[in-house]
N, C-alpha and C. Protein backbone atom coordinates (compact mmCIF):
# COMPACT_ATOMS: atom_id res chain seq x y z
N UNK A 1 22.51 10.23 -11.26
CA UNK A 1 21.51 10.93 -10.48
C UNK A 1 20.44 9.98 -9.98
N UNK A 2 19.74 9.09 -10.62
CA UNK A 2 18.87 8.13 -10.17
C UNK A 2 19.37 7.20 -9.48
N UNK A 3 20.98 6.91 -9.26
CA UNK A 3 21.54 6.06 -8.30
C UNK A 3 21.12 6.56 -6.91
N UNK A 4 21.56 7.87 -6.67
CA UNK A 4 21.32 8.36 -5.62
C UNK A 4 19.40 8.92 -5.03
N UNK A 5 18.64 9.08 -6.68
CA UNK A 5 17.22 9.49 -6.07
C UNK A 5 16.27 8.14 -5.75
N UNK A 6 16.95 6.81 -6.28
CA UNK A 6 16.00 5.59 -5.87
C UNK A 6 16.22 5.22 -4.01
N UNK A 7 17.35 4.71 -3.82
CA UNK A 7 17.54 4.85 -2.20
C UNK A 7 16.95 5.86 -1.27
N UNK A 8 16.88 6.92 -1.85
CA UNK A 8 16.20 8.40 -0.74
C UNK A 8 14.80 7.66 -1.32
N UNK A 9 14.10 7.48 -2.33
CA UNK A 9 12.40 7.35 -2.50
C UNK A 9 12.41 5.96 -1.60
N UNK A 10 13.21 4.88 -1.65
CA UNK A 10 12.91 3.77 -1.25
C UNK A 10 12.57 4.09 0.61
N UNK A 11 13.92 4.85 1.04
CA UNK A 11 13.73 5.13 2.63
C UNK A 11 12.30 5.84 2.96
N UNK A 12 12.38 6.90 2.10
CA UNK A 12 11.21 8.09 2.28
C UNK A 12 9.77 6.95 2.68
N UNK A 13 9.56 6.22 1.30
CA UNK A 13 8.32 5.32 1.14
C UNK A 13 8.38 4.03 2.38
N UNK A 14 9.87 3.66 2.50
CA UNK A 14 9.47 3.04 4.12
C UNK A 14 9.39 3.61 5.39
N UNK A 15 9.47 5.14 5.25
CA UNK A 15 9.38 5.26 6.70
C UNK A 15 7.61 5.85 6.52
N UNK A 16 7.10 5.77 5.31
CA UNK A 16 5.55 6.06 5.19
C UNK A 16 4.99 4.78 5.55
N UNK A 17 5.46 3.91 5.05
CA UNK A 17 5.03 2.19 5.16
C UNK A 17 4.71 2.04 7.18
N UNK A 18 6.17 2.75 7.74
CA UNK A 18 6.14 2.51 9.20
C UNK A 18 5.06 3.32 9.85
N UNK A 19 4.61 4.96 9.15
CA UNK A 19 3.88 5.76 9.90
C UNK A 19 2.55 5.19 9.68
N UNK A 20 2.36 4.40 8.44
CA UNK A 20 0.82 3.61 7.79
C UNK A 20 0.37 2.72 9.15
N UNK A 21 1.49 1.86 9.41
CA UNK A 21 1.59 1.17 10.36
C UNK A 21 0.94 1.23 11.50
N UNK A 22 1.38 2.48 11.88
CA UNK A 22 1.27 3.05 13.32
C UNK A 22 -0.40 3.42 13.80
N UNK A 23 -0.82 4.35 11.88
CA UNK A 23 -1.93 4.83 12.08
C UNK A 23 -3.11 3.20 11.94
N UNK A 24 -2.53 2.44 11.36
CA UNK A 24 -3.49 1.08 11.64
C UNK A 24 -3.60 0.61 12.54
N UNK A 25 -2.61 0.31 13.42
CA UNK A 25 -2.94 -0.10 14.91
C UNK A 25 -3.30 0.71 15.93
N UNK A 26 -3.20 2.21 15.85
CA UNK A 26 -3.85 3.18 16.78
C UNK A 26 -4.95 3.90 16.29
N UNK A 27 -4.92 3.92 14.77
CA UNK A 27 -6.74 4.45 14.32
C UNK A 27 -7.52 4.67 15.91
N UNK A 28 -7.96 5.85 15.98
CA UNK A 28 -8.93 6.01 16.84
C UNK A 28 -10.38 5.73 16.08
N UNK A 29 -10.26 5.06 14.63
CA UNK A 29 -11.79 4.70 14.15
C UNK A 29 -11.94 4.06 13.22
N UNK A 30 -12.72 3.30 12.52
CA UNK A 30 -12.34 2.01 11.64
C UNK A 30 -12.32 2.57 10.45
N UNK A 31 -12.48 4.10 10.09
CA UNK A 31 -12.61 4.54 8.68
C UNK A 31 -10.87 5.11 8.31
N UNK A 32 -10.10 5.08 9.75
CA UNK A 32 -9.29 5.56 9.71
C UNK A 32 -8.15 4.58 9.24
N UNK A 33 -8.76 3.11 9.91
CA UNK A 33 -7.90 2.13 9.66
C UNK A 33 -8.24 1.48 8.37
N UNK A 34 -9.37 1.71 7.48
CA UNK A 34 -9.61 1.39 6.48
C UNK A 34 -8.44 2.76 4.99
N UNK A 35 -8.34 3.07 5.57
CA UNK A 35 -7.23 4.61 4.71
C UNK A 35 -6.36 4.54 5.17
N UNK A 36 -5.58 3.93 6.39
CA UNK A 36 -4.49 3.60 6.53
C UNK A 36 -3.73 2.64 5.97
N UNK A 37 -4.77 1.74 5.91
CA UNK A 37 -4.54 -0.01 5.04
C UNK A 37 -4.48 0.28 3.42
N UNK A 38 -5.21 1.53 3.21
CA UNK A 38 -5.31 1.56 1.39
C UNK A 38 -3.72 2.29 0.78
N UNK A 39 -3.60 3.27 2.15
CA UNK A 39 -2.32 3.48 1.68
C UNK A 39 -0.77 3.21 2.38
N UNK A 40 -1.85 2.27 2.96
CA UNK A 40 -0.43 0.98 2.88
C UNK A 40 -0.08 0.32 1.94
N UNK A 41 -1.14 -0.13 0.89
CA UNK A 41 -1.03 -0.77 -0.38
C UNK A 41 -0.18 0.11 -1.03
N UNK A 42 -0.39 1.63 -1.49
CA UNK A 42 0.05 2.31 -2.89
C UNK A 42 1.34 2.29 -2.09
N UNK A 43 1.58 2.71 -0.55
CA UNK A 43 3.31 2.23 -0.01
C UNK A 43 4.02 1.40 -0.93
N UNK A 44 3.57 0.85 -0.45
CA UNK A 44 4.06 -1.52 -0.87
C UNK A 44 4.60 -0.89 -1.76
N UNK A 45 3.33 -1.35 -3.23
CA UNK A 45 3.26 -0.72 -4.44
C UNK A 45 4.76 -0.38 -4.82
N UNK A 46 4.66 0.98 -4.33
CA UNK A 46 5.79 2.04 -4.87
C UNK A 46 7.19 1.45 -4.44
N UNK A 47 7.47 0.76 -3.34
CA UNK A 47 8.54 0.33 -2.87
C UNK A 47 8.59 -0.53 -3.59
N UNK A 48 7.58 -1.81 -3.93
CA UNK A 48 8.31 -2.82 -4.80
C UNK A 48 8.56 -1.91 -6.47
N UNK A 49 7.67 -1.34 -6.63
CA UNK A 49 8.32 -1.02 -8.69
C UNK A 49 9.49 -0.21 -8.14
N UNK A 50 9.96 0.51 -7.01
CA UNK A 50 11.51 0.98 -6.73
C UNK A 50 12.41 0.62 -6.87
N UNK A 51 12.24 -0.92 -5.59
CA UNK A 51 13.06 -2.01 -5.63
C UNK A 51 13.42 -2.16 -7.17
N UNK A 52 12.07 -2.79 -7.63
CA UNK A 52 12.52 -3.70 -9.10
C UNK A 52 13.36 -2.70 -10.18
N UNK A 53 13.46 -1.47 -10.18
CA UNK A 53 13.80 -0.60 -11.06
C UNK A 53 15.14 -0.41 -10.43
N UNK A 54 15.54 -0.38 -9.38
CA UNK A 54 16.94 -0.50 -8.76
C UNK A 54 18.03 -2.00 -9.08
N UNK A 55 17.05 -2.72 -8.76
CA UNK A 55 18.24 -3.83 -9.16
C UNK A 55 17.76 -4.58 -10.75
N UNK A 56 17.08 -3.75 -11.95
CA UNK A 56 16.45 -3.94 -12.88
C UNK A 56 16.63 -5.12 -13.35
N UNK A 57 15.35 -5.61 -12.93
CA UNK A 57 14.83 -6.93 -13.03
C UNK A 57 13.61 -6.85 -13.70
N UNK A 58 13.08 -6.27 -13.73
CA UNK A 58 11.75 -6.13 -14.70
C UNK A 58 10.58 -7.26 -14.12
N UNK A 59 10.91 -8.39 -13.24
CA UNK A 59 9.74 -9.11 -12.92
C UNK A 59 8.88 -9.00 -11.58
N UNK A 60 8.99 -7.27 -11.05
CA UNK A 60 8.18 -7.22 -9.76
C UNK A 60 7.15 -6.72 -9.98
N UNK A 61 6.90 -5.85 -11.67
CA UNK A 61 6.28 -4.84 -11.84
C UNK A 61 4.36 -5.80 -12.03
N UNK A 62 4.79 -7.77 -12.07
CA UNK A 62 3.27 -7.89 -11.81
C UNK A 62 2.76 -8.21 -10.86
N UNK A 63 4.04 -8.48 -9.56
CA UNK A 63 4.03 -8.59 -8.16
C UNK A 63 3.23 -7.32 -7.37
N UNK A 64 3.95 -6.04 -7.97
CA UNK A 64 2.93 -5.06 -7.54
C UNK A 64 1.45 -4.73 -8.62
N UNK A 65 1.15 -5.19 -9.51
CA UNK A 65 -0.48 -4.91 -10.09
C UNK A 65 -0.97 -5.93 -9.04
N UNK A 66 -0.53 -7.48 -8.62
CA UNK A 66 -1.73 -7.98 -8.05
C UNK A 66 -1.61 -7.06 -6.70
N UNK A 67 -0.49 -6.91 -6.35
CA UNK A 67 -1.06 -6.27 -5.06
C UNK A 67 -2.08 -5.05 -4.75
N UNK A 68 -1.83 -4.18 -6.14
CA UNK A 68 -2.84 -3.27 -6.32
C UNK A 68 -4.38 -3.58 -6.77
N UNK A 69 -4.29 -4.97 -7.23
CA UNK A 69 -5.82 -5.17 -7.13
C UNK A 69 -6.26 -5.90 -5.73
N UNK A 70 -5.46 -6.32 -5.31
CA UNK A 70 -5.80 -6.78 -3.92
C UNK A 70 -6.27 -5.61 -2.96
N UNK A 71 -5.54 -5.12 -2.92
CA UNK A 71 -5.35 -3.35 -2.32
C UNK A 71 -6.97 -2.97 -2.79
N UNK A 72 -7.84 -2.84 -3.65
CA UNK A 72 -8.61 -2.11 -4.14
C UNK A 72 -9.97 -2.92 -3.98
N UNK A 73 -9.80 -4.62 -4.11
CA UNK A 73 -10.84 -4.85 -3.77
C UNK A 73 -10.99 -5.22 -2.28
N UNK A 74 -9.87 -5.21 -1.67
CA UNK A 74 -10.00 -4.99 -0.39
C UNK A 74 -10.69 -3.99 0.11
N UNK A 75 -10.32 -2.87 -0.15
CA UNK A 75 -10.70 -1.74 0.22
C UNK A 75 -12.24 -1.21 -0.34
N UNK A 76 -12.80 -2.15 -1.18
CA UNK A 76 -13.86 -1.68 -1.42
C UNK A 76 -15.01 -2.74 -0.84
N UNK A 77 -14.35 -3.96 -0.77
CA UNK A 77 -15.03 -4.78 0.55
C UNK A 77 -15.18 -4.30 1.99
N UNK A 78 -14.13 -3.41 2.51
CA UNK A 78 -14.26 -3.45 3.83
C UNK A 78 -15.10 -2.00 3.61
N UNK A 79 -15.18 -0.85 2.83
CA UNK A 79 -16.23 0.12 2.86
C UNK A 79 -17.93 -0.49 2.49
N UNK A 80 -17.99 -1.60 2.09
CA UNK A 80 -19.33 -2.00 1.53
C UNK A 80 -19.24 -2.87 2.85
N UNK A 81 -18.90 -3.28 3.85
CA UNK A 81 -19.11 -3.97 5.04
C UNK A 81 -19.30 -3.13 6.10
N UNK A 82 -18.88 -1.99 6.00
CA UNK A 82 -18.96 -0.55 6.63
C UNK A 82 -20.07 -0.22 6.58
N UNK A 83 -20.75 0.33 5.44
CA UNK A 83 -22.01 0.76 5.07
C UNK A 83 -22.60 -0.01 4.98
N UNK A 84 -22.92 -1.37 4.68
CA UNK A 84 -24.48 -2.29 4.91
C UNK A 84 -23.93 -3.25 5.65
N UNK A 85 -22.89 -3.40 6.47
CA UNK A 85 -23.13 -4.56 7.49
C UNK A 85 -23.02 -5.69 6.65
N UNK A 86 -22.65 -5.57 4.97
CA UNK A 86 -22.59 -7.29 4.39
C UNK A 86 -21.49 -6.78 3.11
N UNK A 87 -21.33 -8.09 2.82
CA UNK A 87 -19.99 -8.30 1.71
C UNK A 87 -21.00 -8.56 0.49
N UNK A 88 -21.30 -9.44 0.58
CA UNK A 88 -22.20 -10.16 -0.88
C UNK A 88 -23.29 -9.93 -0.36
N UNK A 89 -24.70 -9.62 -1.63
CA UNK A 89 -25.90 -9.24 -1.56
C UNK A 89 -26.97 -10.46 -1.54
């Protein structure tokens, strides 16, 4: 049964990866492209621990934490550049 439910999550989560896409380069507004980009990350994310659990390898699962901290302090840089116009105080 999980032979067949990892391939359907893997497609499902890339064709979210492609619609993430779409809404980042056409955002009609930068808050839009800032939530498009965050969940482009948990995308990624989910596709790589898929991947890695499909061809069980066990070594993607710290490939996706950095990406999820990347993902997060990204995303909390570009809202604090949003709201005061600066990164560092």
């Amino acid at each position: 049964m999980i032979a067949l439910v990892i391939p359907l999550a893997l497609t499902l989560f890339s064709l979210g990866i492609l619609l993430n896409l779409y809404r980042l380069l056409i955002g009609p507004d930068i808050t839009d492209r800032i939530l498009a980009l965050d969940t482009l990350m948990i995308n990624s994310i989910a596709v790589i621990v898929l991947a890695d659990i499909q061809m069980q390898l066990g070594i993607l699962f710290e490939a996706a934490m950095l990406i999820a901290l990347m993902g997060f302090v990204g995303t909390v840089a570009m809202t604090k550049y949003l709201l005061r116009g600066d990164v560092i105080e």
